[in-house]
PDB file of N, CA and C in Angstrom:
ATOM      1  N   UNK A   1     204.244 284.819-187.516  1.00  0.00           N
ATOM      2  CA  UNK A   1     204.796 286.162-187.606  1.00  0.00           C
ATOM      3  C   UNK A   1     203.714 287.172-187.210  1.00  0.00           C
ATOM      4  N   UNK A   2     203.867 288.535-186.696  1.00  0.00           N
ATOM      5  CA  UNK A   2     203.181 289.167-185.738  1.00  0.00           C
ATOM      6  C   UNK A   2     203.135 290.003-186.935  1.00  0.00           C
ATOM      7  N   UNK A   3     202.164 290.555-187.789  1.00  0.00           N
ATOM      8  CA  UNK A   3     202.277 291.112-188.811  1.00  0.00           C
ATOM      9  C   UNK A   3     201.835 292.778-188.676  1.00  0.00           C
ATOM     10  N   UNK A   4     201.114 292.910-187.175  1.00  0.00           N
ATOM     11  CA  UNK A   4     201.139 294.198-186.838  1.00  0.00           C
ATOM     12  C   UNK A   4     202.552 294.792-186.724  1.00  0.00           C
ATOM     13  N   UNK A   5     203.451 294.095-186.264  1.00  0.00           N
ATOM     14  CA  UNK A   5     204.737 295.040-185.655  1.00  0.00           C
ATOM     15  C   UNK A   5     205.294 295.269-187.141  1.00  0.00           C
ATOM     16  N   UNK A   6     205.175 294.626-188.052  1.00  0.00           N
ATOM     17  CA  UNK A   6     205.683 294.888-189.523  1.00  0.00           C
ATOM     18  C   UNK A   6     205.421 295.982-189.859  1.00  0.00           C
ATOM     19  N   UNK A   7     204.053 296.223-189.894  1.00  0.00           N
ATOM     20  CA  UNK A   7     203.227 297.244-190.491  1.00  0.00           C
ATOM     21  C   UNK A   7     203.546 298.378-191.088  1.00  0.00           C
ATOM     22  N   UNK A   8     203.953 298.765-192.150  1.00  0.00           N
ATOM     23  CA  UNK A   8     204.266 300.206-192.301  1.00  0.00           C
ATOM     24  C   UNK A   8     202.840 301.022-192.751  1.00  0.00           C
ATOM     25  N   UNK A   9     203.148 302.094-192.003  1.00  0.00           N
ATOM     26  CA  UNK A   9     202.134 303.657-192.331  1.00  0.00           C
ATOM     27  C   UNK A   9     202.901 304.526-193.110  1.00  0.00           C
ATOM     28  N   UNK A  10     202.459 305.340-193.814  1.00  0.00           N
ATOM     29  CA  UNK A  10     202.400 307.092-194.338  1.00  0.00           C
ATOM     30  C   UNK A  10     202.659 307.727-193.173  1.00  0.00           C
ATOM     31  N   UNK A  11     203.455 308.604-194.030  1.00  0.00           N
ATOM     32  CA  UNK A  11     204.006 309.905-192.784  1.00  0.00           C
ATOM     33  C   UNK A  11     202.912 310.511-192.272  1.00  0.00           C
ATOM     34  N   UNK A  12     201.524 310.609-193.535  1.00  0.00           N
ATOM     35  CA  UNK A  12     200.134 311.071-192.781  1.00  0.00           C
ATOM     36  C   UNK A  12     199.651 310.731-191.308  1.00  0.00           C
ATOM     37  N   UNK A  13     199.782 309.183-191.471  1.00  0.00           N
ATOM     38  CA  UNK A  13     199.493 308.388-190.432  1.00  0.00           C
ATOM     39  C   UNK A  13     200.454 308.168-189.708  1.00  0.00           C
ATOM     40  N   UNK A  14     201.931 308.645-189.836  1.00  0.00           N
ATOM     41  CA  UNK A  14     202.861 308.283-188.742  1.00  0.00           C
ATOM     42  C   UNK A  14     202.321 309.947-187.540  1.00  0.00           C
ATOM     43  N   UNK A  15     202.347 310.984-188.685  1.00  0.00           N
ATOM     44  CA  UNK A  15     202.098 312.242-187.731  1.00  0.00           C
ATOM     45  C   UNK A  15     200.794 311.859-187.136  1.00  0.00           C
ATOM     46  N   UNK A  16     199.677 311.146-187.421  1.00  0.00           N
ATOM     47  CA  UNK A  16     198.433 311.359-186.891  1.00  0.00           C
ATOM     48  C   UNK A  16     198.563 310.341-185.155  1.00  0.00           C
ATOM     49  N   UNK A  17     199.522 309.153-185.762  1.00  0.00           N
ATOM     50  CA  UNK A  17     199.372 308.462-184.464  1.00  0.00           C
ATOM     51  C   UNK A  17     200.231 309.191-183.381  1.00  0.00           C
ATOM     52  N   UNK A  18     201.384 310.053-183.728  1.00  0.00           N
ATOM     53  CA  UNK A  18     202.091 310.918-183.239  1.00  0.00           C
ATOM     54  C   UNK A  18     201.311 312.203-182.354  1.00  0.00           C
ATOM     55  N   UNK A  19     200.592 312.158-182.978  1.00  0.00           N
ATOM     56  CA  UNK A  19     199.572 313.896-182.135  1.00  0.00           C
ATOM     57  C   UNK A  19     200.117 315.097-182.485  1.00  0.00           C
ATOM     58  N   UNK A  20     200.965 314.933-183.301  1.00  0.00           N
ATOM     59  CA  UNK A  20     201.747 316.015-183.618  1.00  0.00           C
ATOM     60  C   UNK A  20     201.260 316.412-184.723  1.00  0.00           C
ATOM     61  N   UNK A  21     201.516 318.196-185.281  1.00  0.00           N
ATOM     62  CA  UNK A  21     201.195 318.779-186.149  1.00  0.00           C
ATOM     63  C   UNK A  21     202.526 318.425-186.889  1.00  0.00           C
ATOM     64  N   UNK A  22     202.097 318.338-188.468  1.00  0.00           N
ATOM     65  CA  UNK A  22     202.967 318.145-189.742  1.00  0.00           C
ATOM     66  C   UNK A  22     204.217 319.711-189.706  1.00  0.00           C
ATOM     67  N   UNK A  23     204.207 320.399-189.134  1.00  0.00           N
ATOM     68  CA  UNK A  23     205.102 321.288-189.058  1.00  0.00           C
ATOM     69  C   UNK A  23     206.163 320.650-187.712  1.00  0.00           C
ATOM     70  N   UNK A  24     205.651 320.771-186.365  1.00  0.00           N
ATOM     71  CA  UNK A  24     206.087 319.864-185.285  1.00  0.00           C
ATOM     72  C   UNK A  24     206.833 318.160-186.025  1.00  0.00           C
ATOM     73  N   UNK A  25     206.376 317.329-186.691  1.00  0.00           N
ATOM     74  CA  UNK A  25     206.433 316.529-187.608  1.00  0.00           C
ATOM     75  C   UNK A  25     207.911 317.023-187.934  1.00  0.00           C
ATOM     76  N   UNK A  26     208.096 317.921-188.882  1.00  0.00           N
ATOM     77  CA  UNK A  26     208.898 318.077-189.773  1.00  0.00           C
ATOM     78  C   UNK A  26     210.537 318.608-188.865  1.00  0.00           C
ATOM     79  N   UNK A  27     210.355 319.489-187.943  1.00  0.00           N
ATOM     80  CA  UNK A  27     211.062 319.713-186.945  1.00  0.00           C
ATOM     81  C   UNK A  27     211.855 318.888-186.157  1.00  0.00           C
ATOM     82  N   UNK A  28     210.781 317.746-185.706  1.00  0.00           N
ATOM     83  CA  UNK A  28     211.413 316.683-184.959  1.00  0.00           C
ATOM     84  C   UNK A  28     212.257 315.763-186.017  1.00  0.00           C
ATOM     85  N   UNK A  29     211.746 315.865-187.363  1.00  0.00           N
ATOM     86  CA  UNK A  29     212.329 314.937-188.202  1.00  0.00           C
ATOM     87  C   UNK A  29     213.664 315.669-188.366  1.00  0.00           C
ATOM     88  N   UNK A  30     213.984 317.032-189.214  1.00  0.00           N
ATOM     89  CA  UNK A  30     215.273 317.882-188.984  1.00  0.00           C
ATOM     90  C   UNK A  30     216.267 317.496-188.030  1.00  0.00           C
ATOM     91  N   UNK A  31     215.664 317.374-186.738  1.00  0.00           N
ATOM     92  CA  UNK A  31     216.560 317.279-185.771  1.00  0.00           C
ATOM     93  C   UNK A  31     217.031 315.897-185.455  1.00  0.00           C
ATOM     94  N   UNK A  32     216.994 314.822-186.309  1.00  0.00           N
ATOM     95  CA  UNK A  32     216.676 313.551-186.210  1.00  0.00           C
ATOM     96  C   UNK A  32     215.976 312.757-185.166  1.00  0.00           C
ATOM     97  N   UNK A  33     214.919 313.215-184.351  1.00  0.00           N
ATOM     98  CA  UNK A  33     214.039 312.602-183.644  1.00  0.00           C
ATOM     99  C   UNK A  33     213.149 312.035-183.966  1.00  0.00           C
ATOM    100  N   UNK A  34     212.952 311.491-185.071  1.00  0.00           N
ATOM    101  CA  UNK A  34     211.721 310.477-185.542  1.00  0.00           C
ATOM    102  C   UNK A  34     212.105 309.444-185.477  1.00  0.00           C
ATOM    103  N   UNK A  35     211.208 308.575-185.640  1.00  0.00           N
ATOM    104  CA  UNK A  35     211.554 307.139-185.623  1.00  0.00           C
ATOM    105  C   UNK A  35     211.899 307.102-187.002  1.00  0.00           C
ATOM    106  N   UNK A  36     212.760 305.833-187.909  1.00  0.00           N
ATOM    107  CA  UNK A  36     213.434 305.609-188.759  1.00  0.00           C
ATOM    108  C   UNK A  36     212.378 305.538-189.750  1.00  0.00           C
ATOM    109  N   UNK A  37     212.574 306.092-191.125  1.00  0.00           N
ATOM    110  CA  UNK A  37     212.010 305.409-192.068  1.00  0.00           C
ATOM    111  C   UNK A  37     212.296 304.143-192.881  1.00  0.00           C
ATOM    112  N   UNK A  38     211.088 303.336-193.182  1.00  0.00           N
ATOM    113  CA  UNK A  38     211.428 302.106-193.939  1.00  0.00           C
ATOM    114  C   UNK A  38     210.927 302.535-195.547  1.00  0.00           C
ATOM    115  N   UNK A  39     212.113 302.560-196.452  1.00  0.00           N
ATOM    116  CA  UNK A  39     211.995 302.308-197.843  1.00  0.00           C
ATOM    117  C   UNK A  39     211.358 301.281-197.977  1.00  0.00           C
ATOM    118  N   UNK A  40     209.538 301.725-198.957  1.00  0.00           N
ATOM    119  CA  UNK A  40     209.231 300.614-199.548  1.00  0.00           C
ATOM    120  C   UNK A  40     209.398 300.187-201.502  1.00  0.00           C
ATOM    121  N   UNK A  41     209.901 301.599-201.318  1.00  0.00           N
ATOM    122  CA  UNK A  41     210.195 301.369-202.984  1.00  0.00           C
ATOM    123  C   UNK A  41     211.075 302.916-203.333  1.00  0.00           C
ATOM    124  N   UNK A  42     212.018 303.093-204.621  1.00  0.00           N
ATOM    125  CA  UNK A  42     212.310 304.376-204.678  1.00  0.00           C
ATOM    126  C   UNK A  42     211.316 305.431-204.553  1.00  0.00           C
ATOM    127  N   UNK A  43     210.639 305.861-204.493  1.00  0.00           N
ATOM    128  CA  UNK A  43     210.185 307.020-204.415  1.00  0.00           C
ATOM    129  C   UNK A  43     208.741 306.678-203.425  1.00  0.00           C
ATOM    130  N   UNK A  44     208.929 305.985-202.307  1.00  0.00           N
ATOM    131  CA  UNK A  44     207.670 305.472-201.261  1.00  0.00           C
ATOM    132  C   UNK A  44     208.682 305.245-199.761  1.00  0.00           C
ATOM    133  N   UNK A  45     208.474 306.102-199.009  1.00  0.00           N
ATOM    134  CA  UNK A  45     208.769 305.521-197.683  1.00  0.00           C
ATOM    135  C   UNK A  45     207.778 305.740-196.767  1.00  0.00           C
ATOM    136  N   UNK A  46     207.740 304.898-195.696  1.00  0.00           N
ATOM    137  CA  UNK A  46     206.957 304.948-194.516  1.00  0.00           C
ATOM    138  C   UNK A  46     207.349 304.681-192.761  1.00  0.00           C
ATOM    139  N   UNK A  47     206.682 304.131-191.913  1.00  0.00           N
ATOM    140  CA  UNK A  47     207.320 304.248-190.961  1.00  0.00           C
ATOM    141  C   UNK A  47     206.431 302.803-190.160  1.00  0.00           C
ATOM    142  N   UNK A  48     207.656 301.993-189.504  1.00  0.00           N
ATOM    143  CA  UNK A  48     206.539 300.926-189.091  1.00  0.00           C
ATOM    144  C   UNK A  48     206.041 300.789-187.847  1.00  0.00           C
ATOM    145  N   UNK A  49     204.986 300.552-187.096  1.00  0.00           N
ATOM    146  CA  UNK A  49     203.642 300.699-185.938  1.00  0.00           C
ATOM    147  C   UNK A  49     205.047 300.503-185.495  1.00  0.00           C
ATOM    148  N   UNK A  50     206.006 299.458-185.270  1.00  0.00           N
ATOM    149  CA  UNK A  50     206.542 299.017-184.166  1.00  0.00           C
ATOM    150  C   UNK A  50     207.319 300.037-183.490  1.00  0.00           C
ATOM    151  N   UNK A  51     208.079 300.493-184.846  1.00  0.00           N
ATOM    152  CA  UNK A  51     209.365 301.799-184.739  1.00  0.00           C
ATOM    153  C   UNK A  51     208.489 303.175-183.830  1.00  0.00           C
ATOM    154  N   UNK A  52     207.474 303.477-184.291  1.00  0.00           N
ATOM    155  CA  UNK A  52     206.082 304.483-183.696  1.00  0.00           C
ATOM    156  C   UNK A  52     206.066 304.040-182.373  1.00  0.00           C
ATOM    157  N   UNK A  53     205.534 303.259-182.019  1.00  0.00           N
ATOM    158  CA  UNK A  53     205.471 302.271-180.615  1.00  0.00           C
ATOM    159  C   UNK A  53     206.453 302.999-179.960  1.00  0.00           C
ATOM    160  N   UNK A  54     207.315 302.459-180.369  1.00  0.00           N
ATOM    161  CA  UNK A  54     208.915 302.327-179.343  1.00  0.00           C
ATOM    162  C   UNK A  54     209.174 304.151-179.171  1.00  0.00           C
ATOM    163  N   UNK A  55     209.174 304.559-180.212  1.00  0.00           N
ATOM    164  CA  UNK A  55     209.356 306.178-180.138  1.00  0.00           C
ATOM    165  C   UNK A  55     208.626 306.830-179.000  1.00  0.00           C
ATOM    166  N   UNK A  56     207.301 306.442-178.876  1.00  0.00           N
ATOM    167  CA  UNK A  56     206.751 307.274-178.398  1.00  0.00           C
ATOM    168  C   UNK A  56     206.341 306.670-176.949  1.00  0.00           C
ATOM    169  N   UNK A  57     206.757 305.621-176.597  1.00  0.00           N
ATOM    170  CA  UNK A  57     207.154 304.908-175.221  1.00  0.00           C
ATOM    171  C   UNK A  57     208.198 305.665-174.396  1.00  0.00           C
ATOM    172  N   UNK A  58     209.695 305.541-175.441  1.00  0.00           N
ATOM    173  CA  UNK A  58     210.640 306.138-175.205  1.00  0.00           C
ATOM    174  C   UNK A  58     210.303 307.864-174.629  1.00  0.00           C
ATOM    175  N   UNK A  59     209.426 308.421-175.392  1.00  0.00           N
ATOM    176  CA  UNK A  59     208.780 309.927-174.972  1.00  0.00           C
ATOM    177  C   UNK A  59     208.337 310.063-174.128  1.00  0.00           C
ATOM    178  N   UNK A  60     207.603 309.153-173.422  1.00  0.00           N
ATOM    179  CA  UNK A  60     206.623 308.860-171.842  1.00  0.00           C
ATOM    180  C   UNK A  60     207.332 309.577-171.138  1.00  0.00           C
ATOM    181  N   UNK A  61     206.329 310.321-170.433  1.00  0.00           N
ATOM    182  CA  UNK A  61     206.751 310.784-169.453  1.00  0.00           C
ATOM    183  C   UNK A  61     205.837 310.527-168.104  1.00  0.00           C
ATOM    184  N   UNK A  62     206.415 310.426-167.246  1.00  0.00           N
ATOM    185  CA  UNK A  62     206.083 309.836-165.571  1.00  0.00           C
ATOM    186  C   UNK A  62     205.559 308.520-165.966  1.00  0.00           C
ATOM    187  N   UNK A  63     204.772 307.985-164.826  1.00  0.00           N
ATOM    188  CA  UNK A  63     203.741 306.532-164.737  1.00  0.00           C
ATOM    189  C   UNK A  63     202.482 306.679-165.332  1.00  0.00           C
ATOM    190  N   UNK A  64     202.314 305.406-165.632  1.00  0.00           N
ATOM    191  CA  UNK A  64     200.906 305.830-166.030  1.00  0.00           C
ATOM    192  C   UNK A  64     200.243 305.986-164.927  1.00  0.00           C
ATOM    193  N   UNK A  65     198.689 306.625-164.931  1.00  0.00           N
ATOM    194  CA  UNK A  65     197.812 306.958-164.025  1.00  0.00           C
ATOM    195  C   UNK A  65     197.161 305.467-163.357  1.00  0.00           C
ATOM    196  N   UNK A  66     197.052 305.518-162.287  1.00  0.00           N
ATOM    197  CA  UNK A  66     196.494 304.056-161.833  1.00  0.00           C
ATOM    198  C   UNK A  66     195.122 303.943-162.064  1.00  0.00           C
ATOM    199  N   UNK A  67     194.445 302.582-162.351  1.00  0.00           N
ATOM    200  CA  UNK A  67     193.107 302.408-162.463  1.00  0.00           C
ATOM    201  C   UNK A  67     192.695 301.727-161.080  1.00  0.00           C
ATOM    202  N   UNK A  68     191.221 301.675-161.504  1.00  0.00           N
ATOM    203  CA  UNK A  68     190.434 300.747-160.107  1.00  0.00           C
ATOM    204  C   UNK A  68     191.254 298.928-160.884  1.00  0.00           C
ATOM    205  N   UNK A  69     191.326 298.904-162.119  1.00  0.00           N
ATOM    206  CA  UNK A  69     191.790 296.931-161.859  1.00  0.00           C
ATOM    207  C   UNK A  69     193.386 296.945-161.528  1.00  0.00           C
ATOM    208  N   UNK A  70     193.910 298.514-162.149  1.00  0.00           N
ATOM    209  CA  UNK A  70     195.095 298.150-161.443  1.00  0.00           C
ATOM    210  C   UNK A  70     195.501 297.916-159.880  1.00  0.00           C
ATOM    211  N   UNK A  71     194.459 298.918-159.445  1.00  0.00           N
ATOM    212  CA  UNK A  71     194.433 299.431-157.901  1.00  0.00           C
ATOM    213  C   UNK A  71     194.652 298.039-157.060  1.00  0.00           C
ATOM    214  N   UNK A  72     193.879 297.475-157.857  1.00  0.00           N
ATOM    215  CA  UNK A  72     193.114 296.038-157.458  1.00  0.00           C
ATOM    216  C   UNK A  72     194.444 295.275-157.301  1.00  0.00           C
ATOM    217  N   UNK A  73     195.047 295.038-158.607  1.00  0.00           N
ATOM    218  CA  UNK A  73     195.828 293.761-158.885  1.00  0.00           C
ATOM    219  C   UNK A  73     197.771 294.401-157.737  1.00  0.00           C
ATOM    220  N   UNK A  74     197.678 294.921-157.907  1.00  0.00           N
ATOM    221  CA  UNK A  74     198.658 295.975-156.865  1.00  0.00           C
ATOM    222  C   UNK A  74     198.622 295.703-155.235  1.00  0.00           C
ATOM    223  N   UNK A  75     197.374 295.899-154.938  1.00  0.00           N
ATOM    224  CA  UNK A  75     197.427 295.373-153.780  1.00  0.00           C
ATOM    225  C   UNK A  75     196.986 293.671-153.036  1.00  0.00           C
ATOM    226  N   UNK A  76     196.684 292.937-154.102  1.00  0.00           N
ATOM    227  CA  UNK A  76     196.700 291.571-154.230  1.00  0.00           C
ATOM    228  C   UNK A  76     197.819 290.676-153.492  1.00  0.00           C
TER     229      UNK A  76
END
C-alpha cells in the first residue's frame, strides 16, 4: 500500500501546499472548490496529499516548461 497517497494533512498544511492565503483558502472552499475533506474523527478533519495532488493538477495551467533532459529525451 502506497501510504503517501493516504496521507492526510491540516487545513494549515492543505493551504500551505496550496500557495494560497487562508482567506483565498476559505473562498475557494465557500464556493466548493477545494478538494474534499476526509473526517478523521468528530471534531478533526483533514485533506489527503492525493485529493491536493489531483486538485491542483486539475488547476494547471499550459505545459510545463521544457528542460535540457527533457529537450533531450523528446528529440531521441
Amino acid at each position: 500500500m502506497d501510504y503517501e497517497s493516504v496521507r492526510v494533512v491540516d487545513r494549515p498544511t492543505a493551504i500551505s501546499i496550496a500557495g494560497v492565503s487562508p482567506r483565498t483558502w476559505d473562498r475557494l472552499e465557500a464556493r466548493g472548490e477545494t478538494p474534499p475533506k476526509t473526517r478523521l474523527s468528530p471534531n478533526r478533519t483533514g485533506y489527503r496529499l492525493a485529493d491536493l495532488k489531483a486538485w491542483l493538477d486539475a488547476r494547471r495551467m499550459g505545459e510545463a516548461p521544457q528542460t535540457k533532459s527533457t529537450e533531450s529525451l523528446n528529440s531521441a
